[in-house]
Protein backbone atom coordinates (compact mmCIF):
# COMPACT_ATOMS: atom_id res chain seq x y z
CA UNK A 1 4.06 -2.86 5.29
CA UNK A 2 5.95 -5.78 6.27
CA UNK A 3 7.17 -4.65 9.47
CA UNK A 4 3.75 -2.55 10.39
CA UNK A 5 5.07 0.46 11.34
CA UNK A 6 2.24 2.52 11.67
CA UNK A 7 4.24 5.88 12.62
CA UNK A 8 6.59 5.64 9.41
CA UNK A 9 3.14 4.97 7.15
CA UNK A 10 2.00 7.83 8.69
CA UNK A 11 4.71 9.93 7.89
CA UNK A 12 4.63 8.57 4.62
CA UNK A 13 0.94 9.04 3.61
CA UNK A 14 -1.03 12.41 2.88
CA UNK A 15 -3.78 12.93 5.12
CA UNK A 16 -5.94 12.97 1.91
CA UNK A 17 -5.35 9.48 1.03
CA UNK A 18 -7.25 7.37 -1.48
CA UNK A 19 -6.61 4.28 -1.58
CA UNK A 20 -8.33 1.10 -3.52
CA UNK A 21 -8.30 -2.04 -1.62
CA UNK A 22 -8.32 -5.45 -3.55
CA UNK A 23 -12.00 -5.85 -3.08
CA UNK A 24 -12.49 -2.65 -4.87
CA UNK A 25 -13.96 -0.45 -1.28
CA UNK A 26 -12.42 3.07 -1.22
CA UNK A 27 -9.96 3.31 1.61
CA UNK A 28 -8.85 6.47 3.74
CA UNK A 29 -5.80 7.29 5.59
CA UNK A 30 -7.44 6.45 9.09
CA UNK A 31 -8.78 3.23 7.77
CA UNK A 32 -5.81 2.02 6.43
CA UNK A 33 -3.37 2.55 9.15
CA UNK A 34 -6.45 1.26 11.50
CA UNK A 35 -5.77 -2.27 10.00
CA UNK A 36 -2.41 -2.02 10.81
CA UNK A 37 -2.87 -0.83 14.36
CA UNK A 38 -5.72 -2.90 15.45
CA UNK A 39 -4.13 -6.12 13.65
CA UNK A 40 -6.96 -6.86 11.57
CA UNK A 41 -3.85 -6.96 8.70
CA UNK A 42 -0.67 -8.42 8.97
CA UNK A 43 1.61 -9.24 6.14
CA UNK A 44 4.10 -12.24 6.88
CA UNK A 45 6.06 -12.14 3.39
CA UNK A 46 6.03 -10.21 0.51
CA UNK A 47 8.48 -11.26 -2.41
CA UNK A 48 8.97 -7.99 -4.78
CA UNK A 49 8.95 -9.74 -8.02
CA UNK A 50 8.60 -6.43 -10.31
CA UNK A 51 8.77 -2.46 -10.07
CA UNK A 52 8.09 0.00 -12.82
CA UNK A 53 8.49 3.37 -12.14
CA UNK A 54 7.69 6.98 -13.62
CA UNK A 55 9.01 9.96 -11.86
CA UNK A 56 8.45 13.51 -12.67
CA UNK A 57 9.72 16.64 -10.74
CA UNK A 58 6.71 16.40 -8.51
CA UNK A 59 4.92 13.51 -8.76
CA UNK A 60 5.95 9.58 -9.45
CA UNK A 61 3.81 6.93 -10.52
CA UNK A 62 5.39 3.24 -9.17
CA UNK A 63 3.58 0.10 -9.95
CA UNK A 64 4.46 -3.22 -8.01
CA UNK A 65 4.20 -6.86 -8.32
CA UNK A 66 4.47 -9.26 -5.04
CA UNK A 67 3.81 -12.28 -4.12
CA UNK A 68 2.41 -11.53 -0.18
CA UNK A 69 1.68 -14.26 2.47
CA UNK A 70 -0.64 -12.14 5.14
CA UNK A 71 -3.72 -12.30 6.90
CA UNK A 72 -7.09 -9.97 7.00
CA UNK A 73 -8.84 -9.63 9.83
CA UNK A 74 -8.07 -13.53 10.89
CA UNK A 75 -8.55 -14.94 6.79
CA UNK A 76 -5.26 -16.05 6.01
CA UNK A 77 -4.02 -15.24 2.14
CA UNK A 78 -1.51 -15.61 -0.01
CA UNK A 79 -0.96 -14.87 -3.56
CA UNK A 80 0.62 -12.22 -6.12
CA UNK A 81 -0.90 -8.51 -5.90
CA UNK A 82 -0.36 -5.57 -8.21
CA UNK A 83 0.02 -2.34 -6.09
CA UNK A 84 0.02 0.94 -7.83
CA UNK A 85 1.31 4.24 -6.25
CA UNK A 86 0.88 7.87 -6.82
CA UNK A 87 3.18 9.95 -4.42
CA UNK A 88 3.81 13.82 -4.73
CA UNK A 89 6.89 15.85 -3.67
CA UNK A 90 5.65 18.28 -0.65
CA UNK A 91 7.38 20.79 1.42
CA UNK A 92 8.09 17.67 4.13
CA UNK A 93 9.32 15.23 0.84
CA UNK A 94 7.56 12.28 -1.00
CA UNK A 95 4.10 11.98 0.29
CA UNK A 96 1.48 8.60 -1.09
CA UNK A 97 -1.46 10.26 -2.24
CA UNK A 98 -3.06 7.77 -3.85
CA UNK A 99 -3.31 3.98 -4.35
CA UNK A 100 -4.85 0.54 -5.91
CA UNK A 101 -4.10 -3.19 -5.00
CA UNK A 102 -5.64 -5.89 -7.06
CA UNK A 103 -4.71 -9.83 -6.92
CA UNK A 104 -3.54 -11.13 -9.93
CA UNK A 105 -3.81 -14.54 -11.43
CA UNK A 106 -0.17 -16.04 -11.78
């Protein structure tokens, strides 16, 4: 995220995707990695403050707490965010098949 690398996310996420964006709008693959590419999000800082984690033999729930400094499509932001992802073990390895971020008050 912090380093927008657009061709490891997409190695990373499942074509499938659904993802939850912070203002609650449902998210695909495309649309995702389009912020990244076009620009329209870039994250300057994040600050991993927690990590939980629940891993089975082929799936893994992780849930995240950081405090990100960023931008969105020119809005500048900063705050702490609770990400929560659902990855499955394919053929190719870990895959992100699913996802929420929220801000949180701190």
């Amino acid at each position: 995220m912090l380093a927008a690398d657009v061709e490891k996310l997409d190695a990373l996420i499942e074509e499938d995707l659904l993802f939850v964006g912070p203002t609650g709008s449902l998210l695909s693959k495309e649309a995702d990695l389009g912020l990244y590419r076009s620009g329209e999000q870039r994250m300057s800082a994040i600050d991993l403050q927690e990590r939980h984690f629940r891993i089975g033999t082929q799936a893994a729930a992780v849930s995240s707490l950081a405090f990100v400094v960023g931008s969105f499509k020119g809005q500048g932001f900063q705050g702490h965010f609770r990400y929560l992802r659902f990855w499955h073990r394919s053929t190719t390895g870990w895959k992100l098949v699913a996802g929420s971020v929220s801000q949180v008050d701190r």
